[in-house]
Protein backbone atom coordinates (compact mmCIF):
# COMPACT_ATOMS: atom_id res chain seq x y z
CA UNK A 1 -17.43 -6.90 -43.44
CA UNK A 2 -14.16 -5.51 -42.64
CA UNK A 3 -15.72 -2.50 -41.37
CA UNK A 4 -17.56 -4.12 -39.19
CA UNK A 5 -14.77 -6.13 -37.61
CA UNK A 6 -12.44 -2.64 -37.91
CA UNK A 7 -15.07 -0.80 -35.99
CA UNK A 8 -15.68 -3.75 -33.24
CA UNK A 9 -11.61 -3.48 -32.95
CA UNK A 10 -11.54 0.05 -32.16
CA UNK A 11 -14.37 0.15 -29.64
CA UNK A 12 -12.72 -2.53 -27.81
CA UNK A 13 -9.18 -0.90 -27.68
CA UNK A 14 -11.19 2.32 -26.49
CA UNK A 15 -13.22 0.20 -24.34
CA UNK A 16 -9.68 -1.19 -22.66
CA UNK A 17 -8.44 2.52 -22.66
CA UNK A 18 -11.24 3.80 -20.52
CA UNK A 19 -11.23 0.50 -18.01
CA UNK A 20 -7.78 1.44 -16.98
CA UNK A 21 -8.31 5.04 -16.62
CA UNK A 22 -10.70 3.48 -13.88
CA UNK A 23 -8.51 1.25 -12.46
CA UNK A 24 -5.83 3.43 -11.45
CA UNK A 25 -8.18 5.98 -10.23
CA UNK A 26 -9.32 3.64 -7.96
CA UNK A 27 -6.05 3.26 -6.33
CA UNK A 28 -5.76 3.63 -2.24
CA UNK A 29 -4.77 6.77 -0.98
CA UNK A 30 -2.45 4.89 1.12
CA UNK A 31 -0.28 2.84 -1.09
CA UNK A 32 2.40 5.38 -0.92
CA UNK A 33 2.43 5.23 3.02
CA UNK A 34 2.62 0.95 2.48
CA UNK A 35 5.57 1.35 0.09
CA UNK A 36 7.43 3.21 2.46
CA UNK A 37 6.09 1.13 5.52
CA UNK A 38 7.16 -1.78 3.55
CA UNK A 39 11.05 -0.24 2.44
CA UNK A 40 11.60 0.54 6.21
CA UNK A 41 10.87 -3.10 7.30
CA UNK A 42 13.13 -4.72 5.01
CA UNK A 43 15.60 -2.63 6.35
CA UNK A 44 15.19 -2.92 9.94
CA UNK A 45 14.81 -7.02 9.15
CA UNK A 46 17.32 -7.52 6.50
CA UNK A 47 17.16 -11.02 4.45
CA UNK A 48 14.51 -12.05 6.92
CA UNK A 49 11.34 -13.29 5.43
CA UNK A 50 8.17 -11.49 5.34
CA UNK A 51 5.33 -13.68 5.37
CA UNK A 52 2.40 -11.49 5.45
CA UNK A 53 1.35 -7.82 5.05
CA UNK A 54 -1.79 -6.03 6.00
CA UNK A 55 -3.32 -2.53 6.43
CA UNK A 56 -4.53 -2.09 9.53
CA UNK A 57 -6.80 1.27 8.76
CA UNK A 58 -6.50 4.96 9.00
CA UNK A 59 -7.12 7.09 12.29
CA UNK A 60 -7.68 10.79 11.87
CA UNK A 61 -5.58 13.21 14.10
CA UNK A 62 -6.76 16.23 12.59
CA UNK A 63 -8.45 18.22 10.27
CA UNK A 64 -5.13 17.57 7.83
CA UNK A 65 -3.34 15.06 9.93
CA UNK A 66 -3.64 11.06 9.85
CA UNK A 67 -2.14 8.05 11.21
CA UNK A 68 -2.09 5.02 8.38
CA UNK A 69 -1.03 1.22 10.18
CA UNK A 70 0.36 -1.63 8.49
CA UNK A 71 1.09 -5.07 10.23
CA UNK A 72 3.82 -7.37 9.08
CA UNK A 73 4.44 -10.75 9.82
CA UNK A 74 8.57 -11.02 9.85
CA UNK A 75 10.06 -14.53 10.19
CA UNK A 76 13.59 -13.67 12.37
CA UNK A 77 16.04 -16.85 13.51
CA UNK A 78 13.05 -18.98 12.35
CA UNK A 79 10.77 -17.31 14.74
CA UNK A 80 7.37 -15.18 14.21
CA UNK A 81 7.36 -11.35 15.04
CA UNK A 82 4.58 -8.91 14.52
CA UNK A 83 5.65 -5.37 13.44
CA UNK A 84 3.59 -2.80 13.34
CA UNK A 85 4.83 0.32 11.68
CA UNK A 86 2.74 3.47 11.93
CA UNK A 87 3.00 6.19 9.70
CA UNK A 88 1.68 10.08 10.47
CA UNK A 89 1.52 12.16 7.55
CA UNK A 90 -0.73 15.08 6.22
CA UNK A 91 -3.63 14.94 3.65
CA UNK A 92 -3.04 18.17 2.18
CA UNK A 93 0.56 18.48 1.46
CA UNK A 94 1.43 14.91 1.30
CA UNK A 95 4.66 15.17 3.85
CA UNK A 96 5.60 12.87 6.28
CA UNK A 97 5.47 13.55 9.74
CA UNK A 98 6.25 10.51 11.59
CA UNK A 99 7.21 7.47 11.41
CA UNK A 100 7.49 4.30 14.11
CA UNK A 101 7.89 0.70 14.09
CA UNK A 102 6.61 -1.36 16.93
CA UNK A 103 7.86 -5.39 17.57
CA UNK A 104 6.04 -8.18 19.53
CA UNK A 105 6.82 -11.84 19.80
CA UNK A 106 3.84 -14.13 18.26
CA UNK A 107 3.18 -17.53 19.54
């Protein structure tokens, strides 16, 4: 009996093991680009509140090139603002190439 509930043990730890193998490899390609994105608008809007994040998609520039949008929702003086910050980087090397941060009142 114990080697039954030993051997039920180890296939779930190994079972566990191989779900998040899976799980990270399933992370976005862009999450980098977001962190960054993310680190830029808490410094442009410091102690302001950010009330909502969201990727806004991936445009291809080039064979290696893309452009990667996220859109915050920034609280500032108790008033809504929509910043978009775009980010141009390559595929194949990883590097940044540009980045910019746009702001428009929202009603």
């Amino acid at each position: 009996m114990k080697k039954y509930v030993a051997s039920i043990l180890v296939l779930f730890i190994l079972l566990m093991g191989v779900l998040s193998l899976d799980t990270n490899a399933q992370r976005p390609d862009y999450e980098k680009y977001g962190r960054i994105a993310t680190g830029v608008i808490k410094e442009d809007y410091p102690g302001e509140e950010i009330r909502d994040y969201q990727y806004m998609g991936r445009k291809q520039l080039s064979n290696d090139q893309v452009l990667d949008s996220f859109q915050y929702k920034v609280s500032v003086n108790g008033k809504p603002v929509l910043a978009t910050v775009q980010i141009t980087h390559h595929l194949k090397n990883n590097r940044l190439v540009s980045l910019s941060v746009t702001e428009q009142p929202q009603q």
